[in-house]
C-alpha atoms as a PDB file:
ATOM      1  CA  UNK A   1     -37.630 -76.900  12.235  1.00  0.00           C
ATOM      2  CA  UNK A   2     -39.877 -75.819  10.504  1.00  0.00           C
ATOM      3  CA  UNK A   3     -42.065 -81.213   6.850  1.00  0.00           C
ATOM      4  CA  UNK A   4     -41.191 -84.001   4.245  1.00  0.00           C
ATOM      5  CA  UNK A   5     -44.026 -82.878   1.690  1.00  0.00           C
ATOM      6  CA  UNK A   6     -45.082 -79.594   2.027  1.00  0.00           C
ATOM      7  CA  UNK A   7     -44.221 -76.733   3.880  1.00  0.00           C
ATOM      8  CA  UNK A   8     -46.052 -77.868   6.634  1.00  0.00           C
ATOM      9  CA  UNK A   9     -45.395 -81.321   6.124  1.00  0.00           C
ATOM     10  CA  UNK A  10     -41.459 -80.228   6.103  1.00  0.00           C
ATOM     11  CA  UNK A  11     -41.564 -78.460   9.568  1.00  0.00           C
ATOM     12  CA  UNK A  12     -44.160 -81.648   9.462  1.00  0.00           C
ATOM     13  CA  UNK A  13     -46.437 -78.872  10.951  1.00  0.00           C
ATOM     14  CA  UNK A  14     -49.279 -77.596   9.879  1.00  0.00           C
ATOM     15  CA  UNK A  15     -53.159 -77.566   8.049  1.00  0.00           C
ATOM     16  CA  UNK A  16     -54.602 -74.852   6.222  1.00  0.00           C
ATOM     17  CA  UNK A  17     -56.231 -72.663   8.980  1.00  0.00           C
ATOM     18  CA  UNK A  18     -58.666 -70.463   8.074  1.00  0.00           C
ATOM     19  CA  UNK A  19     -57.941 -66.921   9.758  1.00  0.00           C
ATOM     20  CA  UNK A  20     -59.904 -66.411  12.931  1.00  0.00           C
ATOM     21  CA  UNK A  21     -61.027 -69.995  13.411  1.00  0.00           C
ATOM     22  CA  UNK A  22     -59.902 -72.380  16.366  1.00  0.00           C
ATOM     23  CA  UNK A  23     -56.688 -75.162  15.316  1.00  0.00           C
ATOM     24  CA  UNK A  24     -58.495 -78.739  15.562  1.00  0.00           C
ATOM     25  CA  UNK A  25     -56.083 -79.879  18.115  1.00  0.00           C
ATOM     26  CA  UNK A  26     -55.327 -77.351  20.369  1.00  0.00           C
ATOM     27  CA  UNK A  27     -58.403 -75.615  20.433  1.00  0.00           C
ATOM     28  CA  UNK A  28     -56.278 -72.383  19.969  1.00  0.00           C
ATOM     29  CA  UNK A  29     -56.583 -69.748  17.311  1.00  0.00           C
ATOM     30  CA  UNK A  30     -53.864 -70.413  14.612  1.00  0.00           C
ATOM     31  CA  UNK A  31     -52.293 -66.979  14.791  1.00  0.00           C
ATOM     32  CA  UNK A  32     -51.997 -67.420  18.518  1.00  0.00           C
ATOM     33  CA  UNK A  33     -50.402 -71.229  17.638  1.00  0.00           C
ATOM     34  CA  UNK A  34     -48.271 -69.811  15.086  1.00  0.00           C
ATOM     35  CA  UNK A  35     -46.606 -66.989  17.064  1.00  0.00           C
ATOM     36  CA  UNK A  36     -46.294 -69.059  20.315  1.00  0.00           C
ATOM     37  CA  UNK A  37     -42.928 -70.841  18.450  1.00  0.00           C
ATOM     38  CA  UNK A  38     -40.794 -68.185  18.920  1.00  0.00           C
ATOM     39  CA  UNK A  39     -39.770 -65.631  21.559  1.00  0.00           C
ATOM     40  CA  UNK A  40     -42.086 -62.571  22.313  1.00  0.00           C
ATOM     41  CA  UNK A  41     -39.614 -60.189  20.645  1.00  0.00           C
ATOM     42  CA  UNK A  42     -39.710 -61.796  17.133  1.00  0.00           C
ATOM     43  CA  UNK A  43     -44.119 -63.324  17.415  1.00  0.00           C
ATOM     44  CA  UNK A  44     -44.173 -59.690  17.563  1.00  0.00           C
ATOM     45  CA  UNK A  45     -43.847 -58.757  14.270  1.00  0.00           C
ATOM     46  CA  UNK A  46     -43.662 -62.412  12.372  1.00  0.00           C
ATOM     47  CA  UNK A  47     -46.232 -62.775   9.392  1.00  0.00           C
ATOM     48  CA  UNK A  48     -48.116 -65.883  10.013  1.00  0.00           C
ATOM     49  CA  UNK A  49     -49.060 -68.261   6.692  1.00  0.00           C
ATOM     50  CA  UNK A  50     -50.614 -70.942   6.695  1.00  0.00           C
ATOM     51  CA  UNK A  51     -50.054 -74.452   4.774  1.00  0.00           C
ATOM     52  CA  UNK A  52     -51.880 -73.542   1.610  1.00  0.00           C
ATOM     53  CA  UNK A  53     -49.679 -69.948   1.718  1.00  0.00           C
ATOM     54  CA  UNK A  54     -52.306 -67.884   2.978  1.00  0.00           C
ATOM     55  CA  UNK A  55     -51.065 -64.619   4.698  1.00  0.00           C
ATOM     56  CA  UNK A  56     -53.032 -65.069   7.999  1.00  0.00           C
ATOM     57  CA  UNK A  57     -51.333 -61.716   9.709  1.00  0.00           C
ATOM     58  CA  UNK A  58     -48.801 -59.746   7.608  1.00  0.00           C
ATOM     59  CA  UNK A  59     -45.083 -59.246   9.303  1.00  0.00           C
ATOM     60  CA  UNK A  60     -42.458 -56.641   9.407  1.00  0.00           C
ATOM     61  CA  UNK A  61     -39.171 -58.662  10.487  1.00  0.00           C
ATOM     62  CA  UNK A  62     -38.501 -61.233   8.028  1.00  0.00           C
ATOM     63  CA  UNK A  63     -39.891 -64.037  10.186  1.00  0.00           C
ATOM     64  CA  UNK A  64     -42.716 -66.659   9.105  1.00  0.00           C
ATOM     65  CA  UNK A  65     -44.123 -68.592  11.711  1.00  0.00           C
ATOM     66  CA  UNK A  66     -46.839 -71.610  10.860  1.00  0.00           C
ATOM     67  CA  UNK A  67     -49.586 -72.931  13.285  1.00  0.00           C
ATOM     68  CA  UNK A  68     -49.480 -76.295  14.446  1.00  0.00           C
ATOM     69  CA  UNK A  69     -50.609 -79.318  11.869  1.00  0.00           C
ATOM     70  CA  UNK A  70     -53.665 -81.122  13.433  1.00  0.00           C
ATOM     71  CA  UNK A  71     -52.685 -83.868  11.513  1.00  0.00           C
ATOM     72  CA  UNK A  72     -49.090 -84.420  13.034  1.00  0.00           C
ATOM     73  CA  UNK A  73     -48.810 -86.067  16.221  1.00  0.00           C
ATOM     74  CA  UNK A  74     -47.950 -82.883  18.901  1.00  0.00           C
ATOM     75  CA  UNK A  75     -48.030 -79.427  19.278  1.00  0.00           C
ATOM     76  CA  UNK A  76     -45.513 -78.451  16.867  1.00  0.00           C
ATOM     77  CA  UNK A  77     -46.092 -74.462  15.164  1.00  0.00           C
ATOM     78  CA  UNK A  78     -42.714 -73.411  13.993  1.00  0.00           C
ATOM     79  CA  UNK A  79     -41.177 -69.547  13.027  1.00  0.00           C
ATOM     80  CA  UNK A  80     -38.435 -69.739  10.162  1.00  0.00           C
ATOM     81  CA  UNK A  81     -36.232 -66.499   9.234  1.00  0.00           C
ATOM     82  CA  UNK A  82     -36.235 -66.042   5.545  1.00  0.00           C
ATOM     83  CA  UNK A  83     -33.425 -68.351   4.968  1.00  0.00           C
ATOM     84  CA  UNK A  84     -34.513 -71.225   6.884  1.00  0.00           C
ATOM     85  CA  UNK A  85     -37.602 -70.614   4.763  1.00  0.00           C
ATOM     86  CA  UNK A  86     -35.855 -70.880   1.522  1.00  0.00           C
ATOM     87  CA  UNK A  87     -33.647 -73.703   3.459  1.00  0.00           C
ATOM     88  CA  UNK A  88     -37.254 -75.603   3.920  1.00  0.00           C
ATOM     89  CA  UNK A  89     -38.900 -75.029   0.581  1.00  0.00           C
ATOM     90  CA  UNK A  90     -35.634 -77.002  -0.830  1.00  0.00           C
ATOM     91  CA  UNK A  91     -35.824 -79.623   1.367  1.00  0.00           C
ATOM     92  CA  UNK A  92     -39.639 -79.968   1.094  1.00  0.00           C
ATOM     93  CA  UNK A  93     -38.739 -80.734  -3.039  1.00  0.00           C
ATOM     94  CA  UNK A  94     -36.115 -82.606  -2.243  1.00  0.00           C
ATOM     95  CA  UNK A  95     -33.515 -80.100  -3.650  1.00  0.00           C
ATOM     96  CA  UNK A  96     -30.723 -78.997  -2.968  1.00  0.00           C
ATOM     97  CA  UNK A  97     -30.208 -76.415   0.131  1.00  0.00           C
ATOM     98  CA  UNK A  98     -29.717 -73.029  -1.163  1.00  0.00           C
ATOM     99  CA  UNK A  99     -26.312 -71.295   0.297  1.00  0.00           C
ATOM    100  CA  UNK A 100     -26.662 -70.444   3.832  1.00  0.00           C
ATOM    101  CA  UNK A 101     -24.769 -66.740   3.690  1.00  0.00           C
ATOM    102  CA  UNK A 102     -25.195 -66.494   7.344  1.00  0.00           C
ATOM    103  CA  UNK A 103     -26.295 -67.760  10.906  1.00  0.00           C
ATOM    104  CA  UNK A 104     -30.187 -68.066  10.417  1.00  0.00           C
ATOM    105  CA  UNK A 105     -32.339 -69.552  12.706  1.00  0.00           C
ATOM    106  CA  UNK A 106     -36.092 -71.055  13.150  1.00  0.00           C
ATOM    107  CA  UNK A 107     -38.282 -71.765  16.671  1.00  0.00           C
ATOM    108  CA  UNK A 108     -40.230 -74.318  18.075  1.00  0.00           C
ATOM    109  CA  UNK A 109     -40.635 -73.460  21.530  1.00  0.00           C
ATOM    110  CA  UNK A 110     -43.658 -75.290  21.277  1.00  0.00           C
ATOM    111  CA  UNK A 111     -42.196 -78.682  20.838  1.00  0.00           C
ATOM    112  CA  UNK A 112     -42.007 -81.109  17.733  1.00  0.00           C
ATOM    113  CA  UNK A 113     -43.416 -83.799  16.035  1.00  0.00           C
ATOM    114  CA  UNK A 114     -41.765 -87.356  16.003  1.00  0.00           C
ATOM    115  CA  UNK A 115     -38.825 -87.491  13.386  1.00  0.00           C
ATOM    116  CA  UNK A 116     -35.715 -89.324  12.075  1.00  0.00           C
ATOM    117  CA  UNK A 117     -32.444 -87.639  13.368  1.00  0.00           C
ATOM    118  CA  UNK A 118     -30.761 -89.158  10.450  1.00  0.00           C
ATOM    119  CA  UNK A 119     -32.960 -89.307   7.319  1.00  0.00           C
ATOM    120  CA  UNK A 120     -34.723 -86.138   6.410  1.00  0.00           C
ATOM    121  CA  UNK A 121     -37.129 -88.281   4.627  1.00  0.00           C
ATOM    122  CA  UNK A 122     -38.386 -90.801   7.193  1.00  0.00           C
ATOM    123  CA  UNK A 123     -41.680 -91.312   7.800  1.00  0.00           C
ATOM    124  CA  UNK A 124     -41.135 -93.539  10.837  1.00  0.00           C
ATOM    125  CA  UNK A 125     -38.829 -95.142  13.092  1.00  0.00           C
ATOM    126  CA  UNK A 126     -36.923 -97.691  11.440  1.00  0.00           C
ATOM    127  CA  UNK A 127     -33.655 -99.927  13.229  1.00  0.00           C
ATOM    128  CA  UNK A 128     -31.468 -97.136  11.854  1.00  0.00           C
ATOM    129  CA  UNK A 129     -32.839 -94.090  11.329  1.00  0.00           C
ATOM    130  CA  UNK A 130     -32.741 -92.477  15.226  1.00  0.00           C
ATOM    131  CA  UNK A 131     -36.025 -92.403  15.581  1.00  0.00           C
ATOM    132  CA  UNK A 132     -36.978 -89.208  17.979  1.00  0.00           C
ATOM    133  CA  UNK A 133     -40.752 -90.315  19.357  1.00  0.00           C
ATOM    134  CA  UNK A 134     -41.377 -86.752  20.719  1.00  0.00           C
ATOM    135  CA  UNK A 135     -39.758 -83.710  20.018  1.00  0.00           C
ATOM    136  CA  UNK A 136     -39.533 -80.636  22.844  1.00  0.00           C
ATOM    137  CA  UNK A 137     -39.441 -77.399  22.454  1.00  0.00           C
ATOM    138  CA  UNK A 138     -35.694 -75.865  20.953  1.00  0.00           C
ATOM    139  CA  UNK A 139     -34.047 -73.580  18.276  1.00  0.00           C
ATOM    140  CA  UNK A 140     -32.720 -74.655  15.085  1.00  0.00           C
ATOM    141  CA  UNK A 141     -29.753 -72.971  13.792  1.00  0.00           C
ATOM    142  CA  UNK A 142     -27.990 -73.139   9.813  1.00  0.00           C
ATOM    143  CA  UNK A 143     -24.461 -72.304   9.541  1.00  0.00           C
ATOM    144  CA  UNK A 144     -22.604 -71.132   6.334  1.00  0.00           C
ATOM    145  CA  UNK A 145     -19.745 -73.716   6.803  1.00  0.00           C
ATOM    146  CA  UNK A 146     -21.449 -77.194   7.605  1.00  0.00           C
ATOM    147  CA  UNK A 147     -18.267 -78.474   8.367  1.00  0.00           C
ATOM    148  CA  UNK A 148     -18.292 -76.062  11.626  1.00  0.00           C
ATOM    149  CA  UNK A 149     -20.243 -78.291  12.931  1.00  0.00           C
ATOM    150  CA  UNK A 150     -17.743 -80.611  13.092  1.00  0.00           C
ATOM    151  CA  UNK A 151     -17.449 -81.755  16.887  1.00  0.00           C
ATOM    152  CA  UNK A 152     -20.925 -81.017  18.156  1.00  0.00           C
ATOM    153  CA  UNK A 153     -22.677 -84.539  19.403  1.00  0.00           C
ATOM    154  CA  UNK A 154     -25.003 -85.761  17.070  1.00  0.00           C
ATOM    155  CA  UNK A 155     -26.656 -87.488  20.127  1.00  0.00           C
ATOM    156  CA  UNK A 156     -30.070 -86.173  20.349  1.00  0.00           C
ATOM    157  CA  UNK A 157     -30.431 -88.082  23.857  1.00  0.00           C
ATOM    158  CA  UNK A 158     -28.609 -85.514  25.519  1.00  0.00           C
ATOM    159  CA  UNK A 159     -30.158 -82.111  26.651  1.00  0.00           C
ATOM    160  CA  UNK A 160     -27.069 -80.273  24.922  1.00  0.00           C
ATOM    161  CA  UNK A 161     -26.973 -78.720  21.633  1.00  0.00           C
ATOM    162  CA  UNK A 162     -26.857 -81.705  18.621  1.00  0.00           C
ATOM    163  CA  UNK A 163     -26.622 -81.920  14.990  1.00  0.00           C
ATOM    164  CA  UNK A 164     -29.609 -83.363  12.898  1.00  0.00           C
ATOM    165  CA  UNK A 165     -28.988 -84.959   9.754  1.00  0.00           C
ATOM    166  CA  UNK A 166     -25.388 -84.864   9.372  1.00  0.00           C
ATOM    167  CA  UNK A 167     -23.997 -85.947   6.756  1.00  0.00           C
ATOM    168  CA  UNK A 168     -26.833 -85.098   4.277  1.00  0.00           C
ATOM    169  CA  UNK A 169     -27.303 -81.673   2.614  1.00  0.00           C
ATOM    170  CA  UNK A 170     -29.999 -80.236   5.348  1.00  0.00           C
ATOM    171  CA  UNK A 171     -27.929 -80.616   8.302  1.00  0.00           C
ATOM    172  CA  UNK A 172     -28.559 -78.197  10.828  1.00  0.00           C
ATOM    173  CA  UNK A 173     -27.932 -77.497  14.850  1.00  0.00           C
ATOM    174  CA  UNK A 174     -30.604 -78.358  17.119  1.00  0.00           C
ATOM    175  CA  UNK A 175     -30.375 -76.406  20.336  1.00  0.00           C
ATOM    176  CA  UNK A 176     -33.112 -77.980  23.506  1.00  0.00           C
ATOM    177  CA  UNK A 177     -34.415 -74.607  25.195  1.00  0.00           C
ATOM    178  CA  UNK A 178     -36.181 -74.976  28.542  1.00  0.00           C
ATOM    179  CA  UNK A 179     -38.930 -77.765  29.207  1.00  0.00           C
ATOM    180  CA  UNK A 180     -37.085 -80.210  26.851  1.00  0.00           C
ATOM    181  CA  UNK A 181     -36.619 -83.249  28.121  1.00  0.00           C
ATOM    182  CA  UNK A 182     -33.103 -85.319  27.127  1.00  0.00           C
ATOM    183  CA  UNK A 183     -34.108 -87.172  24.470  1.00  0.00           C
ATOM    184  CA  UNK A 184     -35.235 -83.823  22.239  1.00  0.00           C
ATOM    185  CA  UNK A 185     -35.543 -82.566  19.170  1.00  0.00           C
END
């Protein structure tokens, strides 16, 4: 998903891109970045922002996707449906989740950038914080009823579905899609 600051920072993803220019790190054009998170079917008609909210290609489907953040380590754009947006907004102010009225769901078939599987806050690894050093590409899924997750590993070191930072407000489902190694995020 979608990093700890700002909307970028939350998905810990992305600079300001200026529309038409190439992304610093990948040498890519930040549209191009942005939609290459998510399957063909919903890139198609995703509206792309980038991290100072600056509609880089309006959208039709309720998706926003974000380019990469030369600044993180990684490749790591990221698509959000509307309520994993709202989902990420909270968590980027440090408040409280908004109710999750359905299944929603955000890509990174790109990959990730390092993070804590057990504080949404951490900034780096620490002797108990899980520290995931490289992220790979996967789906992240919000459920109405946290406690369905009840059950589901919260091992990220396996290549199976996991759940990231359980037992705080923003836990969520982490599902590894192709290319992602075991220890994923």
């Amino acid at each position: 998903m979608l990093r700890r600051t700002t909307l970028l920072t939350i998905l810990g993803l992305f600079l300001p891109a200026i529309a038409g220019s190439l992304d610093a790190q990948t040498g890519e054009d930040p549209v191009a970045n942005a939609l290459s998170a998510a399957p063909p079917a919903i890139a198609a008609n995703a509206t792309v922002v980038d991290a100072d909210g600056n509609v880089l290609r309006a959208g039709s489907n309720g998706y926003t996707c974000f380019p990469d953040d030369p600044a993180m380590d990684g490749n790591s754009p990221m698509c959000l449906d509307e309520t994993w947006l709202a989902w990420a907004q909270a968590w980027m102010n440090r408040e409280p989740p908004p109710p999750v009225p359905h299944v929603a769901f955000a890509y990174m078939l790109r990959g990730d950038s390092p993070v804590s599987n057990t504080d949404p806050y951490a900034t780096g690894p620490t002797p108990d914080n899980e520290w995931i050093p490289a992220g790979g590409p996967h789906i992240m899924i919000l459920v109405p009823d946290a406690a369905s997750l009840e059950g589901i590993t919260d091992d990220p070191t396996e290549a199976s579905p996991y759940v990231m930072w359980k037992d705080t407000p923003y836990v969520h489902l982490m599902v590894p899609t192709a290319g992602n190694p075991g220890r994923s995020r």
